[in-house]
Protein backbone atom coordinates (compact mmCIF):
# COMPACT_ATOMS: atom_id res chain seq x y z
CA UNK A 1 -9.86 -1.26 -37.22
CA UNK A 2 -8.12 -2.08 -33.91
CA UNK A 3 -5.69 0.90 -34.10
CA UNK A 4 -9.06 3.40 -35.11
CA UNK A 5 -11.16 1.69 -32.11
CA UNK A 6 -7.93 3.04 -30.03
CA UNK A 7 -7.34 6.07 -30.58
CA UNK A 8 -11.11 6.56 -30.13
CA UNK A 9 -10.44 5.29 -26.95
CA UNK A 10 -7.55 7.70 -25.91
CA UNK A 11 -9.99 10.45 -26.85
CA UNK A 12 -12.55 9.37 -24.77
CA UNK A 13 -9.86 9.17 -21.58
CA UNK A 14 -8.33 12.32 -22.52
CA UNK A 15 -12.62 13.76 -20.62
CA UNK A 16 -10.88 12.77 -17.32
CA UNK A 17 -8.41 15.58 -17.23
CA UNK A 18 -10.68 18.01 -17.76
CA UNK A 19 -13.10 19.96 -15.67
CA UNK A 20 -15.72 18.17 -17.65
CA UNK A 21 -15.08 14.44 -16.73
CA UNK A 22 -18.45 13.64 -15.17
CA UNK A 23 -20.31 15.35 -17.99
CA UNK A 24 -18.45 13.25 -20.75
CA UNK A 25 -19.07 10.18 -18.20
CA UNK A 26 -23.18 10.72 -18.83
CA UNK A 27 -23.00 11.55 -22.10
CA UNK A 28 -20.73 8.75 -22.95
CA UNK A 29 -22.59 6.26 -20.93
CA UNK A 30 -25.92 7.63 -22.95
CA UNK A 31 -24.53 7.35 -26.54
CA UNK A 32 -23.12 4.20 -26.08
CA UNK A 33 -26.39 2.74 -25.39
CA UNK A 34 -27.63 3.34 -28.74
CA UNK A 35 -24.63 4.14 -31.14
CA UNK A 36 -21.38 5.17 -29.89
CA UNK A 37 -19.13 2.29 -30.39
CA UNK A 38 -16.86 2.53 -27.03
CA UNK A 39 -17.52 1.80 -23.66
CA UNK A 40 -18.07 3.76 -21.10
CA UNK A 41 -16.08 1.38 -18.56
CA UNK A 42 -12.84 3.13 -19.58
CA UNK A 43 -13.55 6.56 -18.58
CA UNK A 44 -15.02 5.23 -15.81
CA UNK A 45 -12.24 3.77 -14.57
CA UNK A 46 -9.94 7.14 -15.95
CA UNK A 47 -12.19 9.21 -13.35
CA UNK A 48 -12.42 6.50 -10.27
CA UNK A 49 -8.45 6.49 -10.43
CA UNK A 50 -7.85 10.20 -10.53
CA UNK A 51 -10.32 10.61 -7.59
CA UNK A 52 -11.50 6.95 -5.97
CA UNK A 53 -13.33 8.83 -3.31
CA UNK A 54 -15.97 9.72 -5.73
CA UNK A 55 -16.15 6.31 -7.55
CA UNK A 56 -19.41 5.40 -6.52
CA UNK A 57 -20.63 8.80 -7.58
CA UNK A 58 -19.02 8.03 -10.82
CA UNK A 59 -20.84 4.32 -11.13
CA UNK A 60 -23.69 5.87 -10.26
CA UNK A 61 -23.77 8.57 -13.03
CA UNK A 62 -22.76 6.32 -15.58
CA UNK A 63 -25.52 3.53 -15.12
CA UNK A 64 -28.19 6.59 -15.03
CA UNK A 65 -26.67 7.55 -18.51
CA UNK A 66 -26.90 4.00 -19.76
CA UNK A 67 -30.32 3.07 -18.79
CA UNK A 68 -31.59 6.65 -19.94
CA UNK A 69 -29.55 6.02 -23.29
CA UNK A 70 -30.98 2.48 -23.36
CA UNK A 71 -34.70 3.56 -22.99
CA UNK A 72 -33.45 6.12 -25.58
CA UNK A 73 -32.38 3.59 -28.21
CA UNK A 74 -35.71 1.20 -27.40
CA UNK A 75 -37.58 4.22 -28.43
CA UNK A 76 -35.32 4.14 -31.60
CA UNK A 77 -36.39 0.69 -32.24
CA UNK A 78 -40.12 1.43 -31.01
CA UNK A 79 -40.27 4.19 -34.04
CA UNK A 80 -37.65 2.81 -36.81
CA UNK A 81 -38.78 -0.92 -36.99
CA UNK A 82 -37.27 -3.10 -38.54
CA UNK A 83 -35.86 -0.78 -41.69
CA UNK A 84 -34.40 0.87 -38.79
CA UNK A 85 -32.46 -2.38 -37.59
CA UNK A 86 -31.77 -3.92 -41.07
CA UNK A 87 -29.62 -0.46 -41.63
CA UNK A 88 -27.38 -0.73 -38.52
CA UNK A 89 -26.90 -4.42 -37.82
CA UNK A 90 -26.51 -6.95 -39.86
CA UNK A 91 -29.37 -10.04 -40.47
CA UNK A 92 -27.42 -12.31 -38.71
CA UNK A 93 -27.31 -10.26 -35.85
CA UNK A 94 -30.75 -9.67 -35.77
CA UNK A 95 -32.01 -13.18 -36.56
CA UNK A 96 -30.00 -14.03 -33.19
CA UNK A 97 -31.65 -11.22 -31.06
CA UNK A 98 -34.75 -12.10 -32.10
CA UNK A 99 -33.83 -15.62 -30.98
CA UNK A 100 -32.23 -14.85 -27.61
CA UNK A 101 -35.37 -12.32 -26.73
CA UNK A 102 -38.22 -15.84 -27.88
CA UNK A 103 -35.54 -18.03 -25.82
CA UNK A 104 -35.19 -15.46 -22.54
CA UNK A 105 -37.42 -12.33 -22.83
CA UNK A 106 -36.36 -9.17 -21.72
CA UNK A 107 -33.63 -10.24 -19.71
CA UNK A 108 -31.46 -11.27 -22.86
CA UNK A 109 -30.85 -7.49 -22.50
CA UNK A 110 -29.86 -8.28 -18.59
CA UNK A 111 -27.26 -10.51 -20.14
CA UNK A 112 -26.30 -7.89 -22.86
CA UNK A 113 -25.86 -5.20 -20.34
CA UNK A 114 -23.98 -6.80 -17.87
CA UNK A 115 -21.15 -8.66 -20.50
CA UNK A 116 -18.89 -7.37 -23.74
CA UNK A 117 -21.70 -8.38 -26.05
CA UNK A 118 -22.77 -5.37 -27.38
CA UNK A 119 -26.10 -3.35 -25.21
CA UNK A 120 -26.81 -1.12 -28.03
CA UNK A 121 -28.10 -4.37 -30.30
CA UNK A 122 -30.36 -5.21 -27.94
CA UNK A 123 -31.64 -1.70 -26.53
CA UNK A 124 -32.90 -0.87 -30.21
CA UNK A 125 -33.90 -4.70 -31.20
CA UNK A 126 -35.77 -4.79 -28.01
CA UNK A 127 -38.11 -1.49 -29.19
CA UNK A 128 -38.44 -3.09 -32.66
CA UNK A 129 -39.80 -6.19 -31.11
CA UNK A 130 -41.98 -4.24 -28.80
CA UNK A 131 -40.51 -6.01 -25.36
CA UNK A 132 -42.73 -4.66 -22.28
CA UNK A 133 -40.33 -1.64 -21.50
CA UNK A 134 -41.06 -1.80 -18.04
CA UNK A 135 -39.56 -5.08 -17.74
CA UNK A 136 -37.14 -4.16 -20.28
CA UNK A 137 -35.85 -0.85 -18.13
CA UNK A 138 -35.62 -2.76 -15.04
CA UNK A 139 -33.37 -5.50 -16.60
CA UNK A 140 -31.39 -2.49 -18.38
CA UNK A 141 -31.05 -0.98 -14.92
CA UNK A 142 -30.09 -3.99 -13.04
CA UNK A 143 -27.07 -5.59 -15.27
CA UNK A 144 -25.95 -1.83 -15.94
CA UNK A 145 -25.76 -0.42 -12.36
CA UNK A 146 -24.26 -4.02 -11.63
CA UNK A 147 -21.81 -3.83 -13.93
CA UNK A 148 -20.40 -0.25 -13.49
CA UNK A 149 -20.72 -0.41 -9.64
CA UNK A 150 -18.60 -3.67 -9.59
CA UNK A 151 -15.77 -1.83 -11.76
CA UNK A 152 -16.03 1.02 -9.45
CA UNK A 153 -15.86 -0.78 -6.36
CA UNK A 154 -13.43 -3.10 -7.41
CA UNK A 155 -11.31 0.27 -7.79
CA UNK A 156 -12.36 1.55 -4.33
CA UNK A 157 -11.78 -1.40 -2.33
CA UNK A 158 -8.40 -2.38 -3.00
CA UNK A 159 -7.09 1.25 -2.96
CA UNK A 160 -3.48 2.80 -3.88
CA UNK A 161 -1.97 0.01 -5.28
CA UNK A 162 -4.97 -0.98 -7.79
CA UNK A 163 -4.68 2.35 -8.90
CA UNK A 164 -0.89 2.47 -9.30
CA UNK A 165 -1.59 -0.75 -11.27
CA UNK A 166 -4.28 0.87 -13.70
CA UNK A 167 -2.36 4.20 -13.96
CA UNK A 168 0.49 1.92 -15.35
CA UNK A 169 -0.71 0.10 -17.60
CA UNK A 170 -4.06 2.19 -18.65
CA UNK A 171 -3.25 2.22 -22.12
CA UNK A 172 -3.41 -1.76 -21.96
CA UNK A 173 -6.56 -1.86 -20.42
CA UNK A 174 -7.84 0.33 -22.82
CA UNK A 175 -6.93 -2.04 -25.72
CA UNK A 176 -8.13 -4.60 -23.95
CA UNK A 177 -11.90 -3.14 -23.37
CA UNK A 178 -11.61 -2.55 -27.31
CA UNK A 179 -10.31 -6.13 -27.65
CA UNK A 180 -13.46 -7.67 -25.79
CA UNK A 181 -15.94 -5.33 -27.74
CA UNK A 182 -14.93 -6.72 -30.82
CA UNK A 183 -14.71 -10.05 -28.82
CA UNK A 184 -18.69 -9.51 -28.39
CA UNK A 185 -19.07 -8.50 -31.66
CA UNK A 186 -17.35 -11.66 -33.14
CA UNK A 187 -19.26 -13.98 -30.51
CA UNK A 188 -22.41 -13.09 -31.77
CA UNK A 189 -21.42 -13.15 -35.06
CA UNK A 190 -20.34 -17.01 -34.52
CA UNK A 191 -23.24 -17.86 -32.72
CA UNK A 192 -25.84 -16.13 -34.93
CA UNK A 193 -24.25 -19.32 -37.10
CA UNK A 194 -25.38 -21.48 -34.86
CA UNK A 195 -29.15 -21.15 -34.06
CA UNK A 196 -31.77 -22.87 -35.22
CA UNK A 197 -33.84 -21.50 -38.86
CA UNK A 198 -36.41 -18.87 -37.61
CA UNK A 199 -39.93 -19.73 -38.12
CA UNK A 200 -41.44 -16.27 -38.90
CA UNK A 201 -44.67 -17.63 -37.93
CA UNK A 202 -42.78 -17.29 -34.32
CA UNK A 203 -41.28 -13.96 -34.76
CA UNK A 204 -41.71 -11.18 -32.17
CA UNK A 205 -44.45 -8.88 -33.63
């Protein structure tokens, strides 16, 4: 699964040598919201090296496609329901969502948005449970913009030699944003373990 989750990963760097980088950056950023299974970080960080004086422009594209594909997977949620859910995720998974949004509302997704564990759980879950979306899009488009802008500014700010040092060893870094995917992945998993019985009496309606 590792080697499959990489060379999906190459393929999504390979949109940085082309004349449609940014496009593939939204689009990207968008699916991976709901579905696509690879972050967005690496071609973010593909484009910021090949041209760091448009990294911010590139942070900023790619938190507008995340919170737009976010909203777009909480309307999944809002019109699938739970049949939707039980079909992509498994019950364990969902039994710990479900906890996480009782425990800390809508900004469980802040949490999800900002860290490896995986956004796209929690965009959908989120429209199943019928969060507030307003307070749900403003926690997707805090932790998002945060977390893009950070990896774009980190980039920016320390100039030539970062970017000698992720040019290098790019194909590493790649592995390793597949590496903490799965990482978020299997941290749920473990903590779904965990939790306390759910009282369905308590569920989110």
């Amino acid at each position: 699964m590792l080697s499959w989750f990489h060379d999906l990963a190459l393929w999504v760097v390979h949109w940085a040598n082309t004349a449609y980088g940014t496009s593939a950056l939204f689009l990207l950023a968008f699916m991976e919201s709901s579905f696509f299974p690879i972050p967005p970080d690496v071609l973010l960080i593909a484009l910021a090296v090949i041209n760091p004086s448009n990294s911010m422009y590139y942070a900023l594209i790619c938190s507008v496609g995340s919170v737009v594909g976010g909203a777009f997977g909480f309307l999944l949620g809002l019109k699938g329901g739970r049949p939707l859910l039980l079909k992509l995720f498994s019950q364990e998974k969902i039994q710990l969502v479900e906890y996480w949004f009782q425990k800390y509302d809508v900004w469980a997704v802040g949490i999800a948005g900002f860290t490896p564990i995986p956004y796209k759980v929690f965009t959908i879950s989120a429209g199943v449970f019928n969060l507030d979306f307003k307070r749900f899009f403003i926690a997707s488009l805090v932790s998002r913009s945060a977390r893009f802008f950070l990896v774009a500014g980190f980039i920016a700010l320390f100039g030539p030699s970062i970017q000698i040092l992720l040019k290098n060893y790019f194909g590493w870094i790649s592995i390793a944003f597949v590496v903490l995917l799965l990482g978020g992945f299997y941290a749920m998993k473990v903590a779904a373990k965990r939790i306390p019985r759910r009282n369905p009496k308590k569920s989110i309606s």
